[in-house]
N, C-alpha and C. Protein backbone atom coordinates (compact mmCIF):
# COMPACT_ATOMS: atom_id res chain seq x y z
N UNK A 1 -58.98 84.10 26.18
CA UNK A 1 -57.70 83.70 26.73
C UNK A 1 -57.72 82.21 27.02
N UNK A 2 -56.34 81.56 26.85
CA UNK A 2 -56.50 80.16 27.19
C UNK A 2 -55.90 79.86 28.53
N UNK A 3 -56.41 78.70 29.30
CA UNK A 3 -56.13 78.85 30.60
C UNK A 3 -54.79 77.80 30.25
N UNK A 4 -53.96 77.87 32.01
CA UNK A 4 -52.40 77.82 31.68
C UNK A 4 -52.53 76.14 31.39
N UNK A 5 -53.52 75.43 31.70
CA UNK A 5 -53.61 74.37 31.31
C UNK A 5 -53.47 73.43 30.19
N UNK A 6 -53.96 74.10 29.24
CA UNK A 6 -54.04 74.22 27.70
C UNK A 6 -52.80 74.10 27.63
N UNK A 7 -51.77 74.56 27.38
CA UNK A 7 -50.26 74.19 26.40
C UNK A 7 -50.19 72.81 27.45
N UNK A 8 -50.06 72.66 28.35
CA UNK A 8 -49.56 71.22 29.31
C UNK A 8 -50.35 69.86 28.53
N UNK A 9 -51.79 70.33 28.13
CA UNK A 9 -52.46 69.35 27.62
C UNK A 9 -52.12 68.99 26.43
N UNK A 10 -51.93 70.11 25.39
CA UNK A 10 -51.03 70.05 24.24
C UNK A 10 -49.93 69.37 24.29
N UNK A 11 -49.02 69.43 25.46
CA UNK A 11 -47.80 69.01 24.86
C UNK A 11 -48.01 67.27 25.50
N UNK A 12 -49.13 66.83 26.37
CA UNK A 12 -49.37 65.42 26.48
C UNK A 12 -50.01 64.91 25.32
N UNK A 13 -50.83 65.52 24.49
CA UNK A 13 -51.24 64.99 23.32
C UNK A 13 -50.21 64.85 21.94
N UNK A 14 -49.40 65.73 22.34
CA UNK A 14 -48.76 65.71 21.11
C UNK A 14 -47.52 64.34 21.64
N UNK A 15 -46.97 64.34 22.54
CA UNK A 15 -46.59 63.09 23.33
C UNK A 15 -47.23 61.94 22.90
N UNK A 16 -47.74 61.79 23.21
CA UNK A 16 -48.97 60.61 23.17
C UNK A 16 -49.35 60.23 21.26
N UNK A 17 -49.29 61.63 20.74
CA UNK A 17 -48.97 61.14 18.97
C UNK A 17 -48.44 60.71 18.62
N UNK A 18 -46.67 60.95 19.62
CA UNK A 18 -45.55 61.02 18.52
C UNK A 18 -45.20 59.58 19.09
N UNK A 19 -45.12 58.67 17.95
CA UNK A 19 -44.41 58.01 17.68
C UNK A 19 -43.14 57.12 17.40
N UNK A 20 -42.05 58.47 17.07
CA UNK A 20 -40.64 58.15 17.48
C UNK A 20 -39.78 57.50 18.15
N UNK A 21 -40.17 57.37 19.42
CA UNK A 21 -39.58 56.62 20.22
C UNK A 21 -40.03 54.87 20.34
N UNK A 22 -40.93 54.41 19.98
CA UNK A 22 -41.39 53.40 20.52
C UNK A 22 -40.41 52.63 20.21
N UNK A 23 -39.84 52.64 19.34
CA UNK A 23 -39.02 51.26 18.82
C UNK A 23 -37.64 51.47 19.77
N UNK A 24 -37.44 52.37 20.69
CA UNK A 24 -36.25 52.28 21.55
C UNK A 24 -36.78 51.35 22.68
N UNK A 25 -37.62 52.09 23.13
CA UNK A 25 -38.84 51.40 24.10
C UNK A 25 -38.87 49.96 23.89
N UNK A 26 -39.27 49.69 22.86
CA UNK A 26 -40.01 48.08 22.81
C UNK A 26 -38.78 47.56 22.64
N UNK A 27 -37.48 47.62 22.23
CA UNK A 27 -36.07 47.30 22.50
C UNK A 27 -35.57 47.21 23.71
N UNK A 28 -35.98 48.28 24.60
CA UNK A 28 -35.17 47.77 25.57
C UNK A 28 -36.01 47.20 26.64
N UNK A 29 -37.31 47.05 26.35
CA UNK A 29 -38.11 46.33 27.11
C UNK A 29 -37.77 44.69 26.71
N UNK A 30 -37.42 44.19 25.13
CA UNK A 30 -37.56 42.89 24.91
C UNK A 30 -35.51 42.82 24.82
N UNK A 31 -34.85 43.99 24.68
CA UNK A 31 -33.19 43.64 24.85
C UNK A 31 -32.56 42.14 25.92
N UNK A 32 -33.35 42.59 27.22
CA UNK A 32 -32.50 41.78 28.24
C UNK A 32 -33.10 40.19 28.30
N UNK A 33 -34.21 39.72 27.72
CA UNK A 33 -34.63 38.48 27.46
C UNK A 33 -34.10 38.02 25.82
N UNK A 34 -33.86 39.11 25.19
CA UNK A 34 -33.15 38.41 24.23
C UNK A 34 -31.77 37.97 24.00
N UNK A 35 -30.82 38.97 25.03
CA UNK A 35 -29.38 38.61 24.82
C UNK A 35 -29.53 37.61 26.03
N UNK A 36 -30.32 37.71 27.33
CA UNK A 36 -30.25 36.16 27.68
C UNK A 36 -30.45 34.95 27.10
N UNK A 37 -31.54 34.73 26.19
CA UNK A 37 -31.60 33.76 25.24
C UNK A 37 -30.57 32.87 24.83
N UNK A 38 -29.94 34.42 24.10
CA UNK A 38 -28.90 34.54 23.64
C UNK A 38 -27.70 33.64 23.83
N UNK A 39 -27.39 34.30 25.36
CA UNK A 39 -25.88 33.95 25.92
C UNK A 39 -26.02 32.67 26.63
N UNK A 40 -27.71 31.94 26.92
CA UNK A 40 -27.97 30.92 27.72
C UNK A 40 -27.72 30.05 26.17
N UNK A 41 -28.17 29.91 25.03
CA UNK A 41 -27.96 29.01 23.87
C UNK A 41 -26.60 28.82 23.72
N UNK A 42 -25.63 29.72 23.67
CA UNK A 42 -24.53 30.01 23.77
C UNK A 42 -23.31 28.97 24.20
N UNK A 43 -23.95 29.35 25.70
CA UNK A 43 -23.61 28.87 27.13
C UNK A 43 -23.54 27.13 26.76
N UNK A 44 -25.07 27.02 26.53
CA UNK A 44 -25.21 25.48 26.08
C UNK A 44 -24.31 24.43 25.18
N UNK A 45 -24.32 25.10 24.22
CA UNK A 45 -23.92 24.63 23.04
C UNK A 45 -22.65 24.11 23.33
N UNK A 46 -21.62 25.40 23.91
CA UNK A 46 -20.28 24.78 24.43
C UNK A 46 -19.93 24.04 25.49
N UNK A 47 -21.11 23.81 26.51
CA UNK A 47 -21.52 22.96 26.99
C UNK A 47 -21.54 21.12 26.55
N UNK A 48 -22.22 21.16 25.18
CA UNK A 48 -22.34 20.19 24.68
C UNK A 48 -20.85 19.87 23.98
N UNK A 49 -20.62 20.90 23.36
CA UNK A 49 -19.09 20.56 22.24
C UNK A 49 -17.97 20.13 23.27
N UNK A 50 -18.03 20.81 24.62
CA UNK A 50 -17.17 20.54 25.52
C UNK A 50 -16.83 18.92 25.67
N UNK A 51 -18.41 18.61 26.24
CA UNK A 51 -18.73 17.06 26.30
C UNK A 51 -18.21 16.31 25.20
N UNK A 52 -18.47 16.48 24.20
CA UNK A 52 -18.56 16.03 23.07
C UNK A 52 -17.09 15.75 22.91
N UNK A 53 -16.54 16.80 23.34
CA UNK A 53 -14.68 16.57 22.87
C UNK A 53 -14.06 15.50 24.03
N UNK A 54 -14.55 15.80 24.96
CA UNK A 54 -14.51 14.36 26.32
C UNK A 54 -14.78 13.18 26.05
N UNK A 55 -15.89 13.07 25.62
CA UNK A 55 -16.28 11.49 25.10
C UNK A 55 -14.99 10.87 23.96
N UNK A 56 -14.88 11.91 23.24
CA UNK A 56 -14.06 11.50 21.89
C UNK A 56 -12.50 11.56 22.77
N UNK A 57 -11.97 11.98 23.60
CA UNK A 57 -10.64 11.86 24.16
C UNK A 57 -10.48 10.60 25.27
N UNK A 58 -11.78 10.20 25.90
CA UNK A 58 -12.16 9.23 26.46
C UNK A 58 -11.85 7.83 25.84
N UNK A 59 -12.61 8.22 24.53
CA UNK A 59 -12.38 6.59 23.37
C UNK A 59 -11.26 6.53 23.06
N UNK A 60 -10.43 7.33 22.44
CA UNK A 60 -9.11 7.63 22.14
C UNK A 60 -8.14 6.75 23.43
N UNK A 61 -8.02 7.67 24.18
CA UNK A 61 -7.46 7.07 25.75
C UNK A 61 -7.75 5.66 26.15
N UNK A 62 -8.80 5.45 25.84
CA UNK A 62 -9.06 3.95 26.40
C UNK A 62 -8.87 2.75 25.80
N UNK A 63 -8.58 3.06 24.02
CA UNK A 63 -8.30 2.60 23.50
C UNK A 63 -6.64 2.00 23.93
N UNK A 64 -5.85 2.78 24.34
CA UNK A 64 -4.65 2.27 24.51
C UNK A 64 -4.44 1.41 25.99
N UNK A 65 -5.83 1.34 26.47
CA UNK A 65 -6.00 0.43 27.91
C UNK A 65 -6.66 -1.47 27.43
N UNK A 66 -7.55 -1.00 26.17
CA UNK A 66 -8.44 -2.11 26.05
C UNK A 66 -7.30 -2.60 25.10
N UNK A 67 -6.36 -2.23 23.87
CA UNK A 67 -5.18 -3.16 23.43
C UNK A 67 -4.23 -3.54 24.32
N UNK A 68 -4.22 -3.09 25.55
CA UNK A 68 -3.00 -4.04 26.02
C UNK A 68 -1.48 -2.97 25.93
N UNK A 69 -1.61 -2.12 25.36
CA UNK A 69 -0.78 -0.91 25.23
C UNK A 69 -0.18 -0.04 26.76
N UNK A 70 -0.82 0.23 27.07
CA UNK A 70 -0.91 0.88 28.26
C UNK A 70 0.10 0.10 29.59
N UNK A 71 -0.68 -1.25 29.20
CA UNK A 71 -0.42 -2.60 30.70
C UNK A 71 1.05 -2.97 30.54
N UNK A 72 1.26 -2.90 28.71
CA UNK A 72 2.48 -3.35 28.35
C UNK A 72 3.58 -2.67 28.91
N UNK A 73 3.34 -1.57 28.56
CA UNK A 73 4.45 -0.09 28.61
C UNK A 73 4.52 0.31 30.23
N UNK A 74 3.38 -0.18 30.79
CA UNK A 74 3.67 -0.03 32.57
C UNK A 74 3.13 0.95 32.82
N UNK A 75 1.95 1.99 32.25
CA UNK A 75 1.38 3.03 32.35
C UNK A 75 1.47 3.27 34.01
N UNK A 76 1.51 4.39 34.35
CA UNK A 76 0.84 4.73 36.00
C UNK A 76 0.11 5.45 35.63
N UNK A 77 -0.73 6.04 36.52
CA UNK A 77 -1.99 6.79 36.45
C UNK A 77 -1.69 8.30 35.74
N UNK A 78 -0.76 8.79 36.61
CA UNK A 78 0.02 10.40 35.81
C UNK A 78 0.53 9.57 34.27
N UNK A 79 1.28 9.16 33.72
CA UNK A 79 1.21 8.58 32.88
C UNK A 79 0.14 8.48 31.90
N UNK A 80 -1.11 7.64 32.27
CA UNK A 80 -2.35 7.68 31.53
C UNK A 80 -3.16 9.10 31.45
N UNK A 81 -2.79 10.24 32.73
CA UNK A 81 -3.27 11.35 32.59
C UNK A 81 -2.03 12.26 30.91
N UNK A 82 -1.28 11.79 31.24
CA UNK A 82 -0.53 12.87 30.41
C UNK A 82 -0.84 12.52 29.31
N UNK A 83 -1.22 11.01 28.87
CA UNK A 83 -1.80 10.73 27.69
C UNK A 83 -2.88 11.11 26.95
N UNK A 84 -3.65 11.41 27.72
CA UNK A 84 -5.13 11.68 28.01
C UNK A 84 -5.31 13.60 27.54
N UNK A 85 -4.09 14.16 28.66
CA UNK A 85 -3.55 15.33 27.99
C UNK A 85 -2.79 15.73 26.64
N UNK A 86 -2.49 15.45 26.53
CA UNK A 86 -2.25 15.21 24.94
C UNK A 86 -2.87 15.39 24.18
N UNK A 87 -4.18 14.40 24.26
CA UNK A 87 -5.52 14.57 22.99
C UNK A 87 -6.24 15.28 23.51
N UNK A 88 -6.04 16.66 24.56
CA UNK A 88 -6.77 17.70 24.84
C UNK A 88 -6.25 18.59 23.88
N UNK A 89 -7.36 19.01 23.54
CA UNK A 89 -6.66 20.75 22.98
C UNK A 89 -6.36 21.65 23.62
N UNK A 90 -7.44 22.84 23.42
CA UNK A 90 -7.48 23.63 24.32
C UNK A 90 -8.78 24.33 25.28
N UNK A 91 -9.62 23.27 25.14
CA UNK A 91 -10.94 23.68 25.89
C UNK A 91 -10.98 23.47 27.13
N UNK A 92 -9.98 22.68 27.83
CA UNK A 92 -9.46 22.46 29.52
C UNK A 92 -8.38 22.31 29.96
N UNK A 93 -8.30 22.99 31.19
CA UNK A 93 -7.27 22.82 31.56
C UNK A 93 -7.19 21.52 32.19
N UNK A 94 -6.34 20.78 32.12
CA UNK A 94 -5.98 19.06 31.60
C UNK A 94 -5.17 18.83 33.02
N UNK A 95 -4.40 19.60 33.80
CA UNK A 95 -3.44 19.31 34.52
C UNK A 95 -3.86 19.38 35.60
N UNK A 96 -4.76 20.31 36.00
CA UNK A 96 -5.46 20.65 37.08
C UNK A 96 -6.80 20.56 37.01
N UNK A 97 -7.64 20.68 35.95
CA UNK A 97 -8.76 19.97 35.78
C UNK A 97 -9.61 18.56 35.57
N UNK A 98 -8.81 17.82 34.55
CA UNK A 98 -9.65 16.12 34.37
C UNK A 98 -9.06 15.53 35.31
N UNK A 99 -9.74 15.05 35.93
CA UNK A 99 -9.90 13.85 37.09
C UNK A 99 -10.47 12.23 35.96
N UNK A 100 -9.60 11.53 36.14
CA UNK A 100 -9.28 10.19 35.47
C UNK A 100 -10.10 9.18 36.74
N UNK A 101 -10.59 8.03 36.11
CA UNK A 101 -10.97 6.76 36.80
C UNK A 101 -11.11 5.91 36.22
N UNK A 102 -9.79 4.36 36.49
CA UNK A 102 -9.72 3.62 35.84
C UNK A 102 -10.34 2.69 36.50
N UNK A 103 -11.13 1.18 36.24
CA UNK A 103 -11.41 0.32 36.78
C UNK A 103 -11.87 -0.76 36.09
N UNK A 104 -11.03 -2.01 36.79
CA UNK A 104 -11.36 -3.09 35.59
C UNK A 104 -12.64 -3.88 36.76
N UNK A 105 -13.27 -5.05 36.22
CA UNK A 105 -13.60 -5.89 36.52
C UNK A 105 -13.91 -7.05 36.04
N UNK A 106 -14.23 -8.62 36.75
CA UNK A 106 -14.38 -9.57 36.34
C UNK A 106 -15.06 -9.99 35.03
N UNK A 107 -16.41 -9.23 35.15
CA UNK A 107 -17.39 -9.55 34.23
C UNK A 107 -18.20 -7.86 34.21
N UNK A 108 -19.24 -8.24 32.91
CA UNK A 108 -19.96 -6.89 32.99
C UNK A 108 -20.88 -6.16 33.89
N UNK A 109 -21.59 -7.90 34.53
CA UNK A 109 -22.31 -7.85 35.28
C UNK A 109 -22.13 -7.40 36.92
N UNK A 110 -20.64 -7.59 36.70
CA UNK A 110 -20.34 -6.58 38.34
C UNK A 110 -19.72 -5.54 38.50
N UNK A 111 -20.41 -4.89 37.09
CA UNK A 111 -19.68 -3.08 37.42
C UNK A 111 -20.27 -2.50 37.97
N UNK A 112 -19.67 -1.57 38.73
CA UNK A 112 -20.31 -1.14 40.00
C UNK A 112 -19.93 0.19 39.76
N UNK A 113 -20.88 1.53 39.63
CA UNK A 113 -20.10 2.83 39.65
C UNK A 113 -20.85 3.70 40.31
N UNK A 114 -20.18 4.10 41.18
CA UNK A 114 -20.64 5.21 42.31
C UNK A 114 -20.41 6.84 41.47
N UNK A 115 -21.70 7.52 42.03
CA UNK A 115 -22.08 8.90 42.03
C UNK A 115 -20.49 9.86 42.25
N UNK A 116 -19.86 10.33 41.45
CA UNK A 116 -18.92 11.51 42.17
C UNK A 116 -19.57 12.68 42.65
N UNK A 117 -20.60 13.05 42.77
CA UNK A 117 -21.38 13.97 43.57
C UNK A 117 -22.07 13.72 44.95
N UNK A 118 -21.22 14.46 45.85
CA UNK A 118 -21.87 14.18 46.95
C UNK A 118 -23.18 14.78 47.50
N UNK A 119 -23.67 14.47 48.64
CA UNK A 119 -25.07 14.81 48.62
C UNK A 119 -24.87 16.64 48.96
N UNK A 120 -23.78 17.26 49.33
CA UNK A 120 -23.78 18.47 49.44
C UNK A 120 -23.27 19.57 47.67
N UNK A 121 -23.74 18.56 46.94
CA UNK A 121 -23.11 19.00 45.40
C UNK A 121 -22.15 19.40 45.22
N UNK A 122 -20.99 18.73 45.67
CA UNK A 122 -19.56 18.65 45.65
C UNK A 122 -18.88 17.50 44.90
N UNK A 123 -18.01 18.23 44.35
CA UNK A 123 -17.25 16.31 43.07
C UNK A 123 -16.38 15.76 44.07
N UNK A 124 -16.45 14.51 44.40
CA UNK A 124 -15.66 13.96 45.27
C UNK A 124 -14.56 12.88 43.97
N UNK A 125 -13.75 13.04 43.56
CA UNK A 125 -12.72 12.51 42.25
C UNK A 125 -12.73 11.55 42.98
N UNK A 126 -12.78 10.51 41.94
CA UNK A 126 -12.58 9.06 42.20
C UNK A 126 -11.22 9.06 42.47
N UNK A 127 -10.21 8.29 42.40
CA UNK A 127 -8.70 8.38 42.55
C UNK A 127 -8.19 6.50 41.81
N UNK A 128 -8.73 6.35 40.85
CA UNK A 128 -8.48 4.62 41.08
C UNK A 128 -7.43 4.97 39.25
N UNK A 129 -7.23 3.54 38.90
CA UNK A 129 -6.11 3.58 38.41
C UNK A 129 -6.01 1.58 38.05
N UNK A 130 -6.64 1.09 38.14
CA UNK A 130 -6.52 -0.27 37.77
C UNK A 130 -6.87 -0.69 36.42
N UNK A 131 -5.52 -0.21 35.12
CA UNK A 131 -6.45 -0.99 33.48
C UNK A 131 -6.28 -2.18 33.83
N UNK A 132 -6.26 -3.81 34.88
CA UNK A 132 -6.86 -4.84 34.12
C UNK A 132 -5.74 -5.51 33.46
N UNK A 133 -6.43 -6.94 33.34
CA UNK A 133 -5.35 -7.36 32.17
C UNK A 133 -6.22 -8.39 31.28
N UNK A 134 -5.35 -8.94 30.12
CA UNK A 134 -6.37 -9.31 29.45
C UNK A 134 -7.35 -10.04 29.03
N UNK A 135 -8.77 -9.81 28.87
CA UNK A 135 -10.01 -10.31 29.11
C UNK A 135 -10.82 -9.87 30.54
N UNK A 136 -10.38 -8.81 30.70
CA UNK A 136 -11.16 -8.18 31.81
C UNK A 136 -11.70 -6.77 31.32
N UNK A 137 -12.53 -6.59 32.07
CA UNK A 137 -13.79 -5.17 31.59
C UNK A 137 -13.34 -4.12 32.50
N UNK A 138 -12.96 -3.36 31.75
CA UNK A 138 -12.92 -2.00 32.03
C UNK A 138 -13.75 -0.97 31.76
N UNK A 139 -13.38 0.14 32.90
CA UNK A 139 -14.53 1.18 32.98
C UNK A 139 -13.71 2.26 32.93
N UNK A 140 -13.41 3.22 31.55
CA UNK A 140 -12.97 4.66 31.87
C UNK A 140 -13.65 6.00 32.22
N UNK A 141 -13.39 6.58 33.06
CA UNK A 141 -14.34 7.88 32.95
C UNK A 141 -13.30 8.96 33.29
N UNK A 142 -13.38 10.08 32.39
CA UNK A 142 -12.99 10.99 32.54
C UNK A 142 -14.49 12.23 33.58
N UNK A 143 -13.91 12.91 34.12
CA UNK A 143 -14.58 14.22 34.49
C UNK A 143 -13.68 15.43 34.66
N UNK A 144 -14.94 16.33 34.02
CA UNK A 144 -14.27 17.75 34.29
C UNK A 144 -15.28 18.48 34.69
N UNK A 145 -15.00 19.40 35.57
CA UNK A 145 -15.79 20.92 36.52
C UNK A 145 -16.12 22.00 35.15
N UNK A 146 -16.76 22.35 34.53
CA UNK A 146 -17.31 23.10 33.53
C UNK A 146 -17.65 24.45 34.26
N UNK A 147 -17.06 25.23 34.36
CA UNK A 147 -17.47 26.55 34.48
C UNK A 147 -18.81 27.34 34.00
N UNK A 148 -20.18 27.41 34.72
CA UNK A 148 -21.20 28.51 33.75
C UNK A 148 -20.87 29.71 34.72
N UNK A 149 -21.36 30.89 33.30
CA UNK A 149 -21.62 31.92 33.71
C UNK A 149 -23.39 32.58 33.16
N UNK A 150 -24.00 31.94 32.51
CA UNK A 150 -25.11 32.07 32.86
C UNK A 150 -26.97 32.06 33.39
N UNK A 151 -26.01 31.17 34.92
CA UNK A 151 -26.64 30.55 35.04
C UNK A 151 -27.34 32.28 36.62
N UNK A 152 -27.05 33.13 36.76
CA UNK A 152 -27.62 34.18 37.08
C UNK A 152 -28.76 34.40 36.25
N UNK A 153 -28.91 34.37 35.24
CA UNK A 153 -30.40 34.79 34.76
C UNK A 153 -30.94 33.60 34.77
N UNK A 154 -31.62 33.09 35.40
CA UNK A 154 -32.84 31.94 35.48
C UNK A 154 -32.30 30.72 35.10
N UNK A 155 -31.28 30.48 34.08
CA UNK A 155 -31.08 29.62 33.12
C UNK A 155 -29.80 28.75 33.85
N UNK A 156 -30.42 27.43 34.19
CA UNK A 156 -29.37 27.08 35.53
C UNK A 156 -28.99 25.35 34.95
N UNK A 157 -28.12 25.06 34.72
CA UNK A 157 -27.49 23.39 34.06
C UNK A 157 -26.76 23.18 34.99
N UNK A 158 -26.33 23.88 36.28
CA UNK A 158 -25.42 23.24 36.87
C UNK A 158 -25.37 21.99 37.77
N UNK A 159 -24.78 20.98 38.28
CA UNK A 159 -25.18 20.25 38.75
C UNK A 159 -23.89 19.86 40.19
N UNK A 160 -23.32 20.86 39.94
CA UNK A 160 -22.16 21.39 41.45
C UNK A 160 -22.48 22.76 42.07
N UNK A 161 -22.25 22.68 43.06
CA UNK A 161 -21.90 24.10 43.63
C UNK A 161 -20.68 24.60 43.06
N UNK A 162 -21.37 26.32 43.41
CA UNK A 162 -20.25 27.06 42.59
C UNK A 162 -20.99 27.16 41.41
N UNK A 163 -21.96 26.81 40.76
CA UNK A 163 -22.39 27.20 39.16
C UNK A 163 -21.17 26.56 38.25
N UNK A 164 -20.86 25.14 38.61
CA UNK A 164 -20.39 24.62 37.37
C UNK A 164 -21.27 23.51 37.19
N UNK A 165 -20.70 22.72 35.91
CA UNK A 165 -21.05 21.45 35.66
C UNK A 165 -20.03 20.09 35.42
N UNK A 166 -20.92 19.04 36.05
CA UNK A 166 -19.70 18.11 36.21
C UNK A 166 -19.73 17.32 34.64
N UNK A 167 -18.93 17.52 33.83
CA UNK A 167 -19.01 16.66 32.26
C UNK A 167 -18.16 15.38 32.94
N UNK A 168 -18.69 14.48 32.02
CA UNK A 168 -18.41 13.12 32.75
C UNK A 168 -18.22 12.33 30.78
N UNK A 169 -17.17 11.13 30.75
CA UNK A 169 -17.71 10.75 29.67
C UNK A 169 -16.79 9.35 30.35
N UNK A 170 -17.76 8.52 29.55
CA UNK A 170 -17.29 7.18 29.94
C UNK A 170 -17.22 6.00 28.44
N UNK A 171 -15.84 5.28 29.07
CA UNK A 171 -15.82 4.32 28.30
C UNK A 171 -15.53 2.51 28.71
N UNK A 172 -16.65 1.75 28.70
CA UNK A 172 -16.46 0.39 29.39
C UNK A 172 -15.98 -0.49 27.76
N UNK A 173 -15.40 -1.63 28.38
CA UNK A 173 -15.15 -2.14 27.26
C UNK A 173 -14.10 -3.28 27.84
N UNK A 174 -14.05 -4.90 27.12
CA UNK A 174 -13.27 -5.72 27.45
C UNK A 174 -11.76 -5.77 26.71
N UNK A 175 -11.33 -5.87 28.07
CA UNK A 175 -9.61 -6.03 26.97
C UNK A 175 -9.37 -6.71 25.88
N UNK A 176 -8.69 -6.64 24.89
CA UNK A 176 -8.30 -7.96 23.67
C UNK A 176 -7.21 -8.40 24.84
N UNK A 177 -7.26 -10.07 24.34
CA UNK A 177 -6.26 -10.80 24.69
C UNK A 177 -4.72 -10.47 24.41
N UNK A 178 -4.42 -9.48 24.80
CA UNK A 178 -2.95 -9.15 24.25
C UNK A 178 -1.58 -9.83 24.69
């Protein structure tokens, strides 16, 4: 007679043979580091393209400050924002999101640009608005609050509270004599 032990041991050996399952196993052991990978490369990338479309709406925009365009026509600041909106597409919201900062100065050597992050990692928006006139150096910077979402798994770019990021793009440059 076999004791009741015997089938229990059987059915751990035959367990222990079978094979079948592992590849669910080793899936969902390596699943949640891979779609983080994943969604953190992701995350990045539009991160960068974001930027990337800022800088290029930045040059655009500032261009109509450094010809003399802007000064001519009497721009105000909403004005230079709506312009600015314009050569947004659709990756921000433009009306309630970019925060504009215009600033001319004498020479190159006395540009002066303060941190919009305060020491509690908060964007404190510049508020200025001076293109200058011509033969003076200007400083444009656009910023925008970048929304992450995954910055919960380990994978952290933010540089505000709240888990966003502040994209910043700047353009200095002397007026033409217009």
């Amino acid at each position: 007679m076999s004791s009741p032990a015997a089938p229990a041991r059987n059915i751990l050996r035959r367990f222990r043979r079978n094979r079948g399952g592992s590849a669910v196993v080793e899936f969902a052991l390596v699943a949640p580091i891979f779609f983080g990978l994943l969604f953190a490369i992701i995350e990045l990338a539009m991160v960068f393209y974001a930027s990337q479309v800022l800088e290029t709406v930045t040059q655009d925009s500032a261009r109509q400050i450094m010809t003399g365009q802007a000064q001519l026509a009497s721009f105000t600041q909403a004005q230079f924002k709506n312009l600015v909106c314009s050569k947004v597409v659709a990756m921000f919201d433009c009306v309630n999101g970019i925060s504009i900062d215009v600033k001319s100065y004498s020479a190159f050597a006395s540009i002066n640009i303060a941190d919009p992050i305060d020491a509690g990692k908060n964007f404190v928006p510049p508020n200025n608005y001076l293109p200058g006139g011509p033969g003076d150096v200007v400083v444009v910077r656009l910023f925008y609050q970048w929304p992450l979402f995954v910055t919960g798994l380990g994978f952290n770019i933010s540089n505000l509270s709240g888990s966003k990021r502040l994209l910043t793009a700047t353009a200095a440059f002397q007026n033409e004599p217009y």
